[in-house]
Protein backbone atom coordinates (compact mmCIF):
# COMPACT_ATOMS: atom_id res chain seq x y z
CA UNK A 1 23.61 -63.68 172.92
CA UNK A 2 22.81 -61.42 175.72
CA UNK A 3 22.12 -57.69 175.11
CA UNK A 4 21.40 -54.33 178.07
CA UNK A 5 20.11 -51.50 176.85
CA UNK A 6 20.07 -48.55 179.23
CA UNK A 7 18.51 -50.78 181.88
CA UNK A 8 17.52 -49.07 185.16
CA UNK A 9 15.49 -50.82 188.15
CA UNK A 10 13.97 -48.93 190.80
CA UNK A 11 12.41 -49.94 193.64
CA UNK A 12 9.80 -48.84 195.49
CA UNK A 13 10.87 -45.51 197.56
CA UNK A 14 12.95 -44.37 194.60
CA UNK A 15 16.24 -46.68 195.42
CA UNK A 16 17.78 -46.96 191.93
CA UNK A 17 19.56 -50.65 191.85
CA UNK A 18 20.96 -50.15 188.15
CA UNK A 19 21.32 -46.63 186.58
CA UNK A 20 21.56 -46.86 182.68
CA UNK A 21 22.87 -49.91 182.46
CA UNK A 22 23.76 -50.83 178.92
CA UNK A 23 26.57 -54.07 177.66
CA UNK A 24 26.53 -56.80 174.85
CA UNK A 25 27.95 -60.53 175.81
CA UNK A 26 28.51 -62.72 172.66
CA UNK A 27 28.14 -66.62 172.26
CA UNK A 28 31.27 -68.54 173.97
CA UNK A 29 32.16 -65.71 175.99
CA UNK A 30 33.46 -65.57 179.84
CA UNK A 31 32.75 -62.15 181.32
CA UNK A 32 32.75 -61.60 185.31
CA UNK A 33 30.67 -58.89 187.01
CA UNK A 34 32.33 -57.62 189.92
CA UNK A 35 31.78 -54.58 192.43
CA UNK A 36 31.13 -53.73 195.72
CA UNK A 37 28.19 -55.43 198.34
CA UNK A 38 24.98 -54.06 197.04
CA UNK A 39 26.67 -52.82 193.84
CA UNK A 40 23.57 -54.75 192.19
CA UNK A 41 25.37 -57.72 190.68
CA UNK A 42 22.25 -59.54 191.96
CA UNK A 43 19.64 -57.75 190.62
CA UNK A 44 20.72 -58.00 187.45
CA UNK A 45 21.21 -61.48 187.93
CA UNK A 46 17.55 -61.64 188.50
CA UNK A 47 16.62 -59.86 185.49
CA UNK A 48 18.92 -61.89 183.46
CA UNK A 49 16.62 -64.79 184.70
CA UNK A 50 13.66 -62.88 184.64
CA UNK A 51 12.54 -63.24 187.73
CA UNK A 52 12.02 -59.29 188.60
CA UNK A 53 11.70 -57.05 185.22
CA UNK A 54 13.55 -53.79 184.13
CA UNK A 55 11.86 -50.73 185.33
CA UNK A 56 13.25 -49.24 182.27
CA UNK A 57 15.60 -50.44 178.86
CA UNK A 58 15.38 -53.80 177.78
CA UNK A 59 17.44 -57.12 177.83
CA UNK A 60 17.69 -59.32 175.06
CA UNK A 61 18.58 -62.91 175.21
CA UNK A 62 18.83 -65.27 171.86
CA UNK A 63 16.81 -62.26 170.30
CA UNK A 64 14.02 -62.54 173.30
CA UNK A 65 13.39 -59.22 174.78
CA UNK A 66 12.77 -60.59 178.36
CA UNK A 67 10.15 -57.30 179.08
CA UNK A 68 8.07 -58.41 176.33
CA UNK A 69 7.71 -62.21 178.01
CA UNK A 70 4.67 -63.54 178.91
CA UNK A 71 4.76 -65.41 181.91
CA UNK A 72 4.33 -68.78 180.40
CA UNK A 73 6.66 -68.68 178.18
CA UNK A 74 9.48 -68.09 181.19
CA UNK A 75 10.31 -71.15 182.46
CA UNK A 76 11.23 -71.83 178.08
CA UNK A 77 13.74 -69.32 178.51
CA UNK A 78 15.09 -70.65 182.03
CA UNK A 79 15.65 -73.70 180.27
CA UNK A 80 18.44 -72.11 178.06
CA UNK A 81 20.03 -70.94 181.48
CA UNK A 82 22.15 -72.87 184.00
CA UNK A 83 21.10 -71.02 187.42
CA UNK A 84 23.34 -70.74 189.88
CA UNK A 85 22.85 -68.99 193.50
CA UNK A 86 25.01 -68.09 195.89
CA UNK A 87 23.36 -69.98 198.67
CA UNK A 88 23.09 -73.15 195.94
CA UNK A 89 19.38 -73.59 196.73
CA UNK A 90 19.91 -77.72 197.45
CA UNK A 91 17.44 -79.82 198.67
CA UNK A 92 19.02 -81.58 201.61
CA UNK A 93 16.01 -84.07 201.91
CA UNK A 94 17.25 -85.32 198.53
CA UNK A 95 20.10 -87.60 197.45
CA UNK A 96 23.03 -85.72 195.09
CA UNK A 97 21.25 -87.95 192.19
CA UNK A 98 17.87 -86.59 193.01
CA UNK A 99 18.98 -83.24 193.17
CA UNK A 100 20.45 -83.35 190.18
CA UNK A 101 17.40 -85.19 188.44
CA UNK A 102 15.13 -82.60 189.49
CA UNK A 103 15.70 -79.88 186.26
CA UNK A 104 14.86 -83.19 184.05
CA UNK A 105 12.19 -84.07 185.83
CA UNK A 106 10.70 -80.54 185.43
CA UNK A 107 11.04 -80.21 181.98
CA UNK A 108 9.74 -83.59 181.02
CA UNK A 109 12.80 -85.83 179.88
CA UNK A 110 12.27 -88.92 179.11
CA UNK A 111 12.72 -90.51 182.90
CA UNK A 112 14.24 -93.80 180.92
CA UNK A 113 17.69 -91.16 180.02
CA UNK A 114 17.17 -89.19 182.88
CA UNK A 115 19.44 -90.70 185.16
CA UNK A 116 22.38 -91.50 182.58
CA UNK A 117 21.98 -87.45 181.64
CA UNK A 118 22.40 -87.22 185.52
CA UNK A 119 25.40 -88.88 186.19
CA UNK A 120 27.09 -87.31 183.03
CA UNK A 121 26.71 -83.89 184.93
CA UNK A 122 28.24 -85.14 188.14
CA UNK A 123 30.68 -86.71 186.17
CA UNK A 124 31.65 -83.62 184.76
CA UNK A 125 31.67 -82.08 188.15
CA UNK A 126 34.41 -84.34 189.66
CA UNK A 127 30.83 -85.88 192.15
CA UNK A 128 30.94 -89.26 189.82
CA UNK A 129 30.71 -91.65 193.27
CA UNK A 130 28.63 -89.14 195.67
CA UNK A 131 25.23 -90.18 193.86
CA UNK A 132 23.41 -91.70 196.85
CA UNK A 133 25.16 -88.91 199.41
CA UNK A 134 22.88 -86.13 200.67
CA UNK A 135 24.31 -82.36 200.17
CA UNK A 136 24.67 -82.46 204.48
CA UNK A 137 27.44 -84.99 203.84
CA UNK A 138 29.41 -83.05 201.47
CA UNK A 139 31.87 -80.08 202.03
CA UNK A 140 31.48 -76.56 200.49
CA UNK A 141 33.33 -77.23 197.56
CA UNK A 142 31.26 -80.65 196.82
CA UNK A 143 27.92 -78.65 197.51
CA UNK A 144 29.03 -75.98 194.67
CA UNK A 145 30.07 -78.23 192.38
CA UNK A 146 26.39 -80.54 193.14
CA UNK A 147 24.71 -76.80 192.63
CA UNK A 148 26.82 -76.16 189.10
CA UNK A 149 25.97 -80.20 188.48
CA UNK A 150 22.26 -79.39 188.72
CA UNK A 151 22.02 -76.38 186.82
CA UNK A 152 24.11 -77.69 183.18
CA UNK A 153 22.24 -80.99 183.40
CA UNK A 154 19.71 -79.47 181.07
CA UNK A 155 23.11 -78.59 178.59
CA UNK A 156 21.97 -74.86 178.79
CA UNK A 157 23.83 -72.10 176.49
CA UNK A 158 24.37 -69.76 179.01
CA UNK A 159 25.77 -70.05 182.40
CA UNK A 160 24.74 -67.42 185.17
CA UNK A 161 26.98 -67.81 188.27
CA UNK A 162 26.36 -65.52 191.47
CA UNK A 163 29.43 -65.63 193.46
CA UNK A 164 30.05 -69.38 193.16
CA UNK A 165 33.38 -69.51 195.05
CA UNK A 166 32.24 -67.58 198.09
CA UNK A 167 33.37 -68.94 200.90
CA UNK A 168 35.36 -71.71 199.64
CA UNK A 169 39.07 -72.36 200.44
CA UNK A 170 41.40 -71.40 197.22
CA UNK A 171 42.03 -75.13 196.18
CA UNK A 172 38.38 -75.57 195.82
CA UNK A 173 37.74 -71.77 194.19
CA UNK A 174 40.43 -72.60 191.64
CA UNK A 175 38.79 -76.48 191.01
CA UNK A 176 35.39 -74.49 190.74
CA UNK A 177 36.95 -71.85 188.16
CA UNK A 178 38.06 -74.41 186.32
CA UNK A 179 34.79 -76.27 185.65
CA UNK A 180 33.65 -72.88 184.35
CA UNK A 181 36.23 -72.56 181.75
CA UNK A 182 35.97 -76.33 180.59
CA UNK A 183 32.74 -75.08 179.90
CA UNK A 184 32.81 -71.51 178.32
CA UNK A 185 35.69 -73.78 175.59
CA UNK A 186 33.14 -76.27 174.49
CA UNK A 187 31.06 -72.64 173.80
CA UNK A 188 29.03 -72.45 176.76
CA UNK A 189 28.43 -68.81 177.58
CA UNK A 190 29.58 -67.89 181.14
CA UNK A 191 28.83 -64.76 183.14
CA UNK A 192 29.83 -64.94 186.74
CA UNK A 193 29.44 -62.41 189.60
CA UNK A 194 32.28 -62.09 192.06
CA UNK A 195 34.56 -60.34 193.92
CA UNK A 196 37.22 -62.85 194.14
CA UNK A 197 40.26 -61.73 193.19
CA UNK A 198 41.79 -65.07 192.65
CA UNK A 199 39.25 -65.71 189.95
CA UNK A 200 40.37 -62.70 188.09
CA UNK A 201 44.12 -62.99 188.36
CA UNK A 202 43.67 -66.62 187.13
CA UNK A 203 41.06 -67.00 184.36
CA UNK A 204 41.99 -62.82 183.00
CA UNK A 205 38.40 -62.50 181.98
CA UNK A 206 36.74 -59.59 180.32
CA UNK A 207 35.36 -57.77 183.27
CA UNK A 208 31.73 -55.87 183.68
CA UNK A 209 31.93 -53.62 186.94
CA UNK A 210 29.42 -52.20 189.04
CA UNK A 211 29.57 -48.80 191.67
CA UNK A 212 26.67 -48.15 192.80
CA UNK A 213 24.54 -49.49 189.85
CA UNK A 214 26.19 -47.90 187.49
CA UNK A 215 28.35 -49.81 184.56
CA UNK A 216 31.88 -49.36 183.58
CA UNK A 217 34.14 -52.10 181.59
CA UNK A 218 37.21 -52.96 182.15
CA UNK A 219 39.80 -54.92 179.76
CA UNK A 220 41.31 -58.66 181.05
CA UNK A 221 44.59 -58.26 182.53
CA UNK A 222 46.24 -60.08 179.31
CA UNK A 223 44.69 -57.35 176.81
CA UNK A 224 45.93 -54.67 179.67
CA UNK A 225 49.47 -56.19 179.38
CA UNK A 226 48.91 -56.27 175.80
CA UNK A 227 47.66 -52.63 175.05
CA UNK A 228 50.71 -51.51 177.85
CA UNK A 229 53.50 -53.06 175.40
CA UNK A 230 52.32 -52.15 172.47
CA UNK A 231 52.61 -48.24 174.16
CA UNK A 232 55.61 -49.45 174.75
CA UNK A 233 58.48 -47.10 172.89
């Protein structure tokens, strides 16, 4: 589903965001990236979604090598993704409906379905009665959940998540979290970036991290407890 092979990306005056970077993420899978502030969870967020390129090693996505892309044909692959930014990119001149119907209205569906499709996602969301509220009027939780709302309205395959319970009190991080999973078990692939610990004590994910750009993995805390007992005497 999503393939990194030895992917570096430098920046102009040498600064080295990824070193080597190199990990495999099947279909249905949860994985979390974690690490420090300016580890360089978002920059390979962005090349995930293609919007800056590896300066080196390629990523594959649903057998698409993203370097090899022509420009037209990225906004076909951003289709497949459910985008999700830490500052939630809403438009606050637009009604929660409109917001969501945006994505549909980009890719041309049918504008007769569009707003059923619409509601469906804020159903899903827990925002079934916000429709006519503008994000302003809705707390942080609400906003996230209008942002996550927005970006599986298109039913992508893959989820990409940067940080999505910063900020947020830990009733509304765990409410968030658990959107996520009801998605990754209907086989929705989910990769979110964060630092939370409650997200990784309660969902005991498989776990990418990044120090300094560089990759190491880590095992979920339930295969940790597993492998420990089994060493068990």
């Amino acid at each position: 589903m999503i393939t990194a092979n030895a992917v570096t990306k430098r920046y102009p005056g040498g600064h080295e965001a990824l070193k080597n970077v190199s990990f495999e993420i099947t279909a249905g899978e949860m994985v979390f990236l974690t690490g420090h502030s300016g580890a360089g969870k978002s920059t390979l967020f962005k090349l995930l979604a293609a919007i800056e390129r590896p300066t080196t090693g390629s990523i594959v996505i649903n057998g698409q090598n993203l370097a090899a892309l022509r420009r037209n044909a990225i906004p076909y692959l951003r289709r497949k993704l459910g985008l999700i930014f830490q500052d939630r990119k809403l438009l606050f001149d637009r009604s929660v409906l409109d917001n969501v119907l945006l994505p549909l209205s980009i890719v041309g569906h049918p504008a007769k379905d569009a707003p059923r499709r619409a509601q469906a996602a804020l159903a899903k969301v827990g925002l079934p009665n916000r429709e006519k509220a503008y994000p302003i009027a809705l707390s942080g939780g609400e906003q996230q959940r209008l942002a996550i709302a927005r970006a599986v309205v298109n039913r992508p395959a893959i989820i990409l998540a940067d940080e999505p319970t910063a900020n947020l009190d830990a009733a509304s991080a765990s409410e968030i979290l658990g959107i996520f999973r009801a998605f990754q078990q209907v086989g929705v692939t989910v990769l979110i970036a964060t630092h939370d610990p409650l997200a990784l004590a309660t969902l005991e994910p498989r776990i990418l991290r990044l120090d300094k750009g560089e990759m190491s993995e880590s095992p979920s805390a339930a295969l940790a407890a597993q492998s420990a007992k089994a060493c068990t005497p």
